[in-house]
Protein backbone atom coordinates (compact mmCIF):
# COMPACT_ATOMS: atom_id res chain seq x y z
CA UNK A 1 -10.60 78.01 -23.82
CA UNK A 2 -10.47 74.60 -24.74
CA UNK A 3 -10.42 73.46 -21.25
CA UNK A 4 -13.21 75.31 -20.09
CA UNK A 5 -15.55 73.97 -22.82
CA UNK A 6 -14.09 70.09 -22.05
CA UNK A 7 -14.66 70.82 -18.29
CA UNK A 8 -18.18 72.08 -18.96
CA UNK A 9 -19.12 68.95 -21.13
CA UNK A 10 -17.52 66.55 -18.23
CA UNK A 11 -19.83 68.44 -15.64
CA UNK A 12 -22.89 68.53 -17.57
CA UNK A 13 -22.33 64.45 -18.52
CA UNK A 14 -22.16 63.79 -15.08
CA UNK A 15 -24.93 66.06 -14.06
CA UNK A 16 -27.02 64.21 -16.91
CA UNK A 17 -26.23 60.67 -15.09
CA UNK A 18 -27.19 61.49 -11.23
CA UNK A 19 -30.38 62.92 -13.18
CA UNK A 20 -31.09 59.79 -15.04
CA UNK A 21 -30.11 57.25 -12.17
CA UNK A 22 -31.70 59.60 -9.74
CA UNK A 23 -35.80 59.02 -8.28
CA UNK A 24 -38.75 61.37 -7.75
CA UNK A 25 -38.26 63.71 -4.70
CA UNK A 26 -41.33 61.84 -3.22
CA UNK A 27 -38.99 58.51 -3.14
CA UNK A 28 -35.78 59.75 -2.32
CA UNK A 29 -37.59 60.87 0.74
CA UNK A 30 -40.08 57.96 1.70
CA UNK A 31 -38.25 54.53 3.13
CA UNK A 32 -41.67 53.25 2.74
CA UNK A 33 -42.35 50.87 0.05
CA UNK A 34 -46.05 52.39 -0.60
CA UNK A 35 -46.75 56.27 0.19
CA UNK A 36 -49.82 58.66 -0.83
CA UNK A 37 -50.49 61.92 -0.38
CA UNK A 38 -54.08 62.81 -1.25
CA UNK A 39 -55.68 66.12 -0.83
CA UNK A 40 -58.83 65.64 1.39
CA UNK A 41 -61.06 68.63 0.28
CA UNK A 42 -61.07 67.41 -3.98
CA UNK A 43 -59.55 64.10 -3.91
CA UNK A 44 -56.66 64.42 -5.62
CA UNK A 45 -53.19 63.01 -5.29
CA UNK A 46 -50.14 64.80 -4.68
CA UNK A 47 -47.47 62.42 -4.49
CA UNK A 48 -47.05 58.76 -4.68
CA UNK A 49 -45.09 55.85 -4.87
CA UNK A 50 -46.25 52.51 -5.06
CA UNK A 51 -49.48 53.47 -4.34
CA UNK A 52 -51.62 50.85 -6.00
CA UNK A 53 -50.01 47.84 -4.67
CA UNK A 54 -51.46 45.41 -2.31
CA UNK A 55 -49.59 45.20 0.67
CA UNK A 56 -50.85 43.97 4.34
CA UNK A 57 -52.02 47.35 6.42
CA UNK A 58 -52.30 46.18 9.65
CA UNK A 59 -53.74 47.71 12.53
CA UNK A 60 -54.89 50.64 10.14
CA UNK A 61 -57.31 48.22 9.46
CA UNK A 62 -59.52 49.50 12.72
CA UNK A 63 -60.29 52.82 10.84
CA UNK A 64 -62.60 50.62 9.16
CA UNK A 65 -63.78 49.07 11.91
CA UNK A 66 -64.49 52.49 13.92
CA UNK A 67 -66.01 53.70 10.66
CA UNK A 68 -68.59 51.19 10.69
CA UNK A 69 -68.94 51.24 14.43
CA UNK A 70 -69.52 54.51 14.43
CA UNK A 71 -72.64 54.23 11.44
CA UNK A 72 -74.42 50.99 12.87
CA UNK A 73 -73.99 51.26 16.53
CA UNK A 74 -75.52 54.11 19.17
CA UNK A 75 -72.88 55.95 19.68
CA UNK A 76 -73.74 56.61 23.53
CA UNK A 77 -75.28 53.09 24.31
CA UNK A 78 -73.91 50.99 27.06
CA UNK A 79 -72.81 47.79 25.95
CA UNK A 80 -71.56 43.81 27.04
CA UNK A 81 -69.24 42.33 26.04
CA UNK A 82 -69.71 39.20 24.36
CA UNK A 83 -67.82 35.86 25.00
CA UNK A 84 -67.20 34.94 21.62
CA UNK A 85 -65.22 38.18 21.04
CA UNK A 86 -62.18 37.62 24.03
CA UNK A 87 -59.37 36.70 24.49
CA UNK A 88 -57.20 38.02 21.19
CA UNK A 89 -53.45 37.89 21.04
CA UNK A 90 -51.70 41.52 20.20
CA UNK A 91 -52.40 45.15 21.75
CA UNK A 92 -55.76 44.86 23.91
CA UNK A 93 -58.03 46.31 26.43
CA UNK A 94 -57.87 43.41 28.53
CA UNK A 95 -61.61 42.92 28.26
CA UNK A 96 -63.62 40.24 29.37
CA UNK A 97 -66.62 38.53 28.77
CA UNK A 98 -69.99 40.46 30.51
CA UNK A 99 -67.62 43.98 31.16
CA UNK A 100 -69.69 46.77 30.34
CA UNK A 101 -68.84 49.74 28.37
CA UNK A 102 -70.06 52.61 25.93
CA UNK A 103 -69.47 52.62 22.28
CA UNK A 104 -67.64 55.54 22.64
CA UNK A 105 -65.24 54.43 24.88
CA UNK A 106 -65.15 51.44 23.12
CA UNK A 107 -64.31 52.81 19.61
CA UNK A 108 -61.60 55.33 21.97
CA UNK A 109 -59.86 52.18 22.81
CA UNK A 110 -59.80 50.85 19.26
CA UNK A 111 -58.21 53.73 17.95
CA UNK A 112 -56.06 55.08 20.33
CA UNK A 113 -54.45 51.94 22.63
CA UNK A 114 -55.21 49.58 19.24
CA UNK A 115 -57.10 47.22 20.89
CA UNK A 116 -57.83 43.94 19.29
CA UNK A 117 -60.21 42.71 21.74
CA UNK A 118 -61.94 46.21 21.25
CA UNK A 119 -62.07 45.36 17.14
CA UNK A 120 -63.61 42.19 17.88
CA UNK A 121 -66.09 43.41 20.14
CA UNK A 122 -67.22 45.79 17.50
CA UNK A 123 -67.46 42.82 15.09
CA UNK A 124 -69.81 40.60 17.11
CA UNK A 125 -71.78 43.90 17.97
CA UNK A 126 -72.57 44.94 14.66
CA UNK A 127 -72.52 41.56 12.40
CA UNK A 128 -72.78 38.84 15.07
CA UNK A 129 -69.51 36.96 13.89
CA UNK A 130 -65.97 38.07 12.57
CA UNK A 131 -66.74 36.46 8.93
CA UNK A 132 -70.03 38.09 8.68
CA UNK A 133 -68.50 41.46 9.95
CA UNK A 134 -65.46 41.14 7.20
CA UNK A 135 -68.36 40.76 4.50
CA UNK A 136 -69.48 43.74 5.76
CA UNK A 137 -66.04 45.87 5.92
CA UNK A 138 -65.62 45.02 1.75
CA UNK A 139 -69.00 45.94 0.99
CA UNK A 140 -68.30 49.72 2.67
CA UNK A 141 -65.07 49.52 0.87
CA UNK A 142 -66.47 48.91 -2.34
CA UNK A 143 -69.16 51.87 -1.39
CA UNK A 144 -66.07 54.28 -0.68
CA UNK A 145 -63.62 52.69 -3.85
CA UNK A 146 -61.50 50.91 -2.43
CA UNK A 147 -61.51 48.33 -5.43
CA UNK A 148 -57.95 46.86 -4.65
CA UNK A 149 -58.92 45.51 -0.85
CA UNK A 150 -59.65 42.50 0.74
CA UNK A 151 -61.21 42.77 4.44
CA UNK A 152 -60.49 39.38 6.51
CA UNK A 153 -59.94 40.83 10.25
CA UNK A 154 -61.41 43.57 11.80
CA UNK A 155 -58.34 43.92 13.90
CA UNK A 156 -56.13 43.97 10.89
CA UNK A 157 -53.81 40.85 12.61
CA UNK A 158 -52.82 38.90 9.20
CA UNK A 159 -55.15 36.17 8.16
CA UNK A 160 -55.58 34.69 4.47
CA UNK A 161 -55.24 37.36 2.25
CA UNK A 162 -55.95 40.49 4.06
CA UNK A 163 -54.90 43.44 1.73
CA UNK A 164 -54.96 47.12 1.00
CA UNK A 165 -53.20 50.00 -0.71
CA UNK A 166 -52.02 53.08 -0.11
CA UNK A 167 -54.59 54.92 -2.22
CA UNK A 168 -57.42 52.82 -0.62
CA UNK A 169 -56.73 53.56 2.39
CA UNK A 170 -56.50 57.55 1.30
CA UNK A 171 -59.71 56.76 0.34
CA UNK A 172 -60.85 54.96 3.78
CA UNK A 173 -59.35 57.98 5.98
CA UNK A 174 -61.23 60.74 4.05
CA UNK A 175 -64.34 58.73 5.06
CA UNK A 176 -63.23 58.69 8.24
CA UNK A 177 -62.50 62.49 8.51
CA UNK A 178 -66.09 63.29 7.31
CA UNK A 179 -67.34 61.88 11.06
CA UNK A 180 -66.92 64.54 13.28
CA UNK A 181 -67.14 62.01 16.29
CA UNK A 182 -63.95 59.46 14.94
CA UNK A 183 -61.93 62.46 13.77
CA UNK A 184 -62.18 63.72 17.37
CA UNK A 185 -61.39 60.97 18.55
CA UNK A 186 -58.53 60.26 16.52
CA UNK A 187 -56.94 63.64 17.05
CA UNK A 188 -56.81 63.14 20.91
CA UNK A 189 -53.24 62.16 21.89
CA UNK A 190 -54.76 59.99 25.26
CA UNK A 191 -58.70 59.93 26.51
CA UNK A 192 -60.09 58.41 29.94
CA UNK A 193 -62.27 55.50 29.09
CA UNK A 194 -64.96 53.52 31.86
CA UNK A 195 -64.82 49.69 31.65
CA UNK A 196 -67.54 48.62 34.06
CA UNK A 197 -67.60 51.98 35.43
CA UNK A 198 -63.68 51.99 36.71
CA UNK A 199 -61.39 54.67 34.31
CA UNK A 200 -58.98 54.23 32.83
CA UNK A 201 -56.46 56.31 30.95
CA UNK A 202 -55.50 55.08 27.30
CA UNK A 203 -52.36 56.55 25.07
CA UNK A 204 -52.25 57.32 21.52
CA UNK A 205 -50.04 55.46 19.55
CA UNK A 206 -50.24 57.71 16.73
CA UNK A 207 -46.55 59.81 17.81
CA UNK A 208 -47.18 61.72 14.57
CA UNK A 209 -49.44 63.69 16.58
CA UNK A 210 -46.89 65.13 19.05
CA UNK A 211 -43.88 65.15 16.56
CA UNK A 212 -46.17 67.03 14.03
CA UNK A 213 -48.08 70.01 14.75
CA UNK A 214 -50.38 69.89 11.71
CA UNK A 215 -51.47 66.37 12.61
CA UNK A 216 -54.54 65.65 12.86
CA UNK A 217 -54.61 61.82 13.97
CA UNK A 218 -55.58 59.22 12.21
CA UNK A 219 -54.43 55.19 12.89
CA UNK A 220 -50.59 53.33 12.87
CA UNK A 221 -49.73 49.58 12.54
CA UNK A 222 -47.44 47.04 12.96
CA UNK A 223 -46.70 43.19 11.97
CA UNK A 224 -44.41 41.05 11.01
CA UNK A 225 -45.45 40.81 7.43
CA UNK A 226 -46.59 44.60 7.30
CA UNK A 227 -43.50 46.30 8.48
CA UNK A 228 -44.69 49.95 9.77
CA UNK A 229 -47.72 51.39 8.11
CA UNK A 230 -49.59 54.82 9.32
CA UNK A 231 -52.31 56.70 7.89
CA UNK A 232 -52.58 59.74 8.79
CA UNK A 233 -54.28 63.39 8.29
CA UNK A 234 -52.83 67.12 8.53
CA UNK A 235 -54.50 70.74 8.53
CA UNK A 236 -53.05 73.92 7.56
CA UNK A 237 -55.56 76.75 7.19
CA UNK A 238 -57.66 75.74 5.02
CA UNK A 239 -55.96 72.57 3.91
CA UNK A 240 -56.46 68.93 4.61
CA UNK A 241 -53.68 66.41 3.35
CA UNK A 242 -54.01 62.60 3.95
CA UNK A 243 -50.85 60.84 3.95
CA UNK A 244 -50.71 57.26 4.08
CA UNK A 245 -47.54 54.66 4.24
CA UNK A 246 -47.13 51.00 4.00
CA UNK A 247 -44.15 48.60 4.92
CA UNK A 248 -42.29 51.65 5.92
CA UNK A 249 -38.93 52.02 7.87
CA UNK A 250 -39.65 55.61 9.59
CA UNK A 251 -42.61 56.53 9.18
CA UNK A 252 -43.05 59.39 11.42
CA UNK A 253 -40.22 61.17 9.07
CA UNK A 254 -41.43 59.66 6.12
CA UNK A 255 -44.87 61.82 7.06
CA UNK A 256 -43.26 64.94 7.94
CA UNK A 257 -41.17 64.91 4.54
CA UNK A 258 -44.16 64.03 2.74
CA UNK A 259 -46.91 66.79 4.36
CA UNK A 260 -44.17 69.81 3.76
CA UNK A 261 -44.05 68.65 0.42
CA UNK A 262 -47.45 68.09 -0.55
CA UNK A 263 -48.72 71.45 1.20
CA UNK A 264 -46.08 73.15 -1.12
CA UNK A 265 -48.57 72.35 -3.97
CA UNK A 266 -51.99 73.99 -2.17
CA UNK A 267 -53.36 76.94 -2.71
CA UNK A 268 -56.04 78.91 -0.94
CA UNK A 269 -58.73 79.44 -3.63
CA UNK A 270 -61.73 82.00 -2.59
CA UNK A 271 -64.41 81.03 -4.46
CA UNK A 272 -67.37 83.25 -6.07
CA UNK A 273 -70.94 83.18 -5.73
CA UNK A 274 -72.48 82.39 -9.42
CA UNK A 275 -75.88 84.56 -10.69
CA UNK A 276 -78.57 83.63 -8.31
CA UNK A 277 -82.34 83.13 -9.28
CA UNK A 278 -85.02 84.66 -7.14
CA UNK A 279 -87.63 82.38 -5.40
CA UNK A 280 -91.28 82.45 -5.74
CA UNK A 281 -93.31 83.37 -2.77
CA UNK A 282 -96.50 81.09 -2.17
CA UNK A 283 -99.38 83.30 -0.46
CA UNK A 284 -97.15 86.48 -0.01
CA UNK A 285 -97.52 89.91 -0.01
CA UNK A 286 -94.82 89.95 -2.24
CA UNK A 287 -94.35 87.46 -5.26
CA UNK A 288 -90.51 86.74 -5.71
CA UNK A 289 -87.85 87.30 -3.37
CA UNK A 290 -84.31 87.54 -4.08
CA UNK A 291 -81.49 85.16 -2.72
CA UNK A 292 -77.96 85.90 -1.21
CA UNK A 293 -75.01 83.89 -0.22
CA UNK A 294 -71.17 83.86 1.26
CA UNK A 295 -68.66 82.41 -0.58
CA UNK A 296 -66.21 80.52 1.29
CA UNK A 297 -62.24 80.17 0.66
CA UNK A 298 -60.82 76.53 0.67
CA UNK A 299 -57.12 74.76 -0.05
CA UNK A 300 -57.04 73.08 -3.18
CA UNK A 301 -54.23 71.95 -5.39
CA UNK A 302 -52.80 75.04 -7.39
CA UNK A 303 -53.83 73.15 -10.61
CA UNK A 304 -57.71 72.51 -9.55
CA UNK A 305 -58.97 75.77 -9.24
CA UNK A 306 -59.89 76.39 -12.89
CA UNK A 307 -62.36 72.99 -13.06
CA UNK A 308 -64.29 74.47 -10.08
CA UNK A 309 -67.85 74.56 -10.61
CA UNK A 310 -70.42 75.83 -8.55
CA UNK A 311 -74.05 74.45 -8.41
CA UNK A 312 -77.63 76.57 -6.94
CA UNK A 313 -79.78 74.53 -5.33
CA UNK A 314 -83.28 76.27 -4.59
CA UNK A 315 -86.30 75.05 -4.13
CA UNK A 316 -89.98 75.82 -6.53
CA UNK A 317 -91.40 78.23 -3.91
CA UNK A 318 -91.83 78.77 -0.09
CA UNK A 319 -94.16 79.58 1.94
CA UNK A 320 -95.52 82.66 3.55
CA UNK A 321 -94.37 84.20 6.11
CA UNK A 322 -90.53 84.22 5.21
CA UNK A 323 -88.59 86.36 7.45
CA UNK A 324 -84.77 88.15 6.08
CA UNK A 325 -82.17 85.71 6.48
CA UNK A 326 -84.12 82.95 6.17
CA UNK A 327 -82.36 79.59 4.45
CA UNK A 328 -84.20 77.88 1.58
CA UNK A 329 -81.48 76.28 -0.76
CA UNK A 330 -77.63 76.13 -0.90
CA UNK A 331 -74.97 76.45 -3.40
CA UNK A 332 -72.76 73.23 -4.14
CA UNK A 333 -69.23 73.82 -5.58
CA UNK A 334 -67.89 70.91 -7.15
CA UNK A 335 -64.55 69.57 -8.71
CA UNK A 336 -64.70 66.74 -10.95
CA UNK A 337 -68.44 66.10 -9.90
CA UNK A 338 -67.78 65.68 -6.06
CA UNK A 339 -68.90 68.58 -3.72
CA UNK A 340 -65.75 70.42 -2.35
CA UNK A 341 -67.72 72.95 -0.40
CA UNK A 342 -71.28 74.37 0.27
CA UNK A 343 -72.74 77.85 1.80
CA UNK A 344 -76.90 78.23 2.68
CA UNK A 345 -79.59 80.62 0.61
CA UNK A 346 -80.47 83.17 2.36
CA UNK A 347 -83.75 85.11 1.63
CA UNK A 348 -82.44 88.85 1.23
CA UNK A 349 -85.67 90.40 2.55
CA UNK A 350 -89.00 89.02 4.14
CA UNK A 351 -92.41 89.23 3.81
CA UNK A 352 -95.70 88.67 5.52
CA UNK A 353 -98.55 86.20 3.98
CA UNK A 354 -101.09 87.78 2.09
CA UNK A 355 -104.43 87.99 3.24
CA UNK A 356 -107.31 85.03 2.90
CA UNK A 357 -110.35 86.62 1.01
CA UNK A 358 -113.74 85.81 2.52
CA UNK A 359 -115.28 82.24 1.22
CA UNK A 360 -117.66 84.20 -0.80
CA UNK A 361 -114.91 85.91 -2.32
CA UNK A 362 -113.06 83.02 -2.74
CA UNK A 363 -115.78 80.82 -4.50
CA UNK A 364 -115.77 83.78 -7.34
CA UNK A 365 -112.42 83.40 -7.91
CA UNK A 366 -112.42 79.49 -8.15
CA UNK A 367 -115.83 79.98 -10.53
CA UNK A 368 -113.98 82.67 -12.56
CA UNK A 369 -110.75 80.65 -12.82
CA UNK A 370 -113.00 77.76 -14.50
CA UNK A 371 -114.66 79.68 -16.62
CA UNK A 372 -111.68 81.13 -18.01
CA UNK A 373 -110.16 77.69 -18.55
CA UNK A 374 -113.60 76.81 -19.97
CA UNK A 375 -113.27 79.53 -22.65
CA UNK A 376 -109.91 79.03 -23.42
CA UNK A 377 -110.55 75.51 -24.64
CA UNK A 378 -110.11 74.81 -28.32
């Protein structure tokens, strides 16, 4: 008997040491030296390591880039290249001063063949020089949060003090996912591109995408003093995880580990409609008319659904004619302040405009109205 207890005490001693020597499970399973995993619907953050620590991101960098690409420039515009922005050393396009190309396919090359002649291009396009274009990638970064960045290259090839973290660049790719036309783009594991009207075919190097079926795309990188960094984004139902690593050894694994884990913690929440106010009708035949709307379900982290709020948006009046169905508002739920999701007012029933009285008629009601505010008077 005395045995047993000893042997018990041994094995609970030792289990008590591997627990106190041991890591998280998010870095016994990430060889990177900075990892995130942010939900994309509230903003929260699943698991990190490292996260807050400046650390070169390199050709991640160009979701920044496309991002403001994609908000200054016309999207289907033809443009030429200028001379100031070729030749660059590193992954490229091959471009040349005068070639001719859309923004689309421009932005296509950035993100999928990494093109630093294609990052420079966007530069001179948008700002006129690289400096004046870096002043403008840290003023969008301080719009998004990104308080721990420093923008120097819109390529993202290392120069001065070019910097980011993990969680900033969370923060960069849920920007990112919000424009419908980059997270196409970035999901698209090769695309056909026209430089002076000749195609050509350019390859993702995002391998997440094919390795990973809940990938979504985002943007990889590599340099000497980065080591391997990837940011990507992953959907499952009605989930969206961003996962980002810097200086990383494998980092396609290091992704795979980290998504299973971190969509372990979601949960699909279906949210309810709150009480809903009916709207005043503004010449109708009928005076109020009452509101409905859908709920709809989204992914959230399992301990998030109890802050949920939910926000009615409607507007003084409207006008008649209103016909059923008819959208005049929109409820806004929220977590933490930040809208997580949003379904339309829709009028419940219609009705037709009331009719104009005569002028003469009218006139008696406008003297009658008068008098009675006349009389009212103290």
């Amino acid at each position: 008997m005395l045995y047993k207890k000893w042997a018990a005490l041994c094995l609970a001693s030792v289990i008590w040491c591997v627990c106190l020597v041991m890591p998280c499970a998010a870095e016994t399973a990430v060889s990177s030296r900075s990892a995130i995993v942010m939900d994309a619907t509230t903003g929260e953050v699943l698991i990190e390591k490292d996260a807050h620590t400046p650390r070169a991101m390199a050709s991640t960098t160009k979701l920044m880039t496309a991002l403001l690409a994609a908000e200054r420039l016309d999207w289907d515009a033809t443009i030429t290249v200028p001379a100031g922005a070729v030749p660059v050393e590193g992954t490229s396009l091959y471009l040349a001063a005068g070639d001719r190309l859309t923004v689309a396919d421009l932005v296509t090359g950035l993100l999928l063949a990494s093109g630093n002649d294609a990052a420079n291009v966007i530069a001179f396009l948008v700002s006129g020089s690289l400096s004046a274009f870096a002043d403008e990638m840290n003023r969008r970064a301080a719009a998004i949060g990104m308080t721990n960045s420093l923008f120097v290259t819109p390529s993202g090839l290392d120069e001065g003090d070019h910097h980011s973290t993990a969680y900033d660049m969370a923060l960069l790719a849920g920007e990112v996912l919000k424009n419908e036309r980059l997270a196409a783009v970035c999901r698209q594991t090769q695309a056909t591109i026209a430089i002076n009207s000749v195609e050509t075919t350019v390859v993702n190097h995002n391998k997440l995408l094919k390795l990973y079926d809940a990938c979504i795309g985002m943007k990889n990188g590599y340099t000497k003093k980065s080591g391997r960094c990837l940011v990507s984004a992953a959907q499952q139902g009605h989930a969206t995880l961003i996962c980002v690593t810097l200086n990383g050894g494998d980092y396609w694994n290091d992704h795979i580990a980290l998504y299973e884990a971190g969509f372990a913690q979601m949960t699909d929440c279906h949210l309810t409609v709150p009480s809903l106010p009916n709207v005043a009708v503004s010449g109708g035949e009928r005076e109020r008319l009452s509101l409905t709307a859908t709920a709809p379900t989204v992914s959230v982290p399992a301990d998030a659904v109890s802050a949920i709020t939910a926000r009615v948006i409607v507007p003084r009046f409207v006008w008649a004619p209103i016909a059923a169905d008819t959208p005049v508002g929109r409820v806004v739920w929220e977590y933490n302040g930040q809208p997580i999701a949003e379904a339309p007012l829709l009028t419940a029933a219609g009705t037709g405009a009331r009719p104009v009285a005569e002028t003469p008629t009218r006139i008696w009601r406008l003297f009658i109205a008068c008098l009675r505010a006349l009389l009212s008077e103290p």
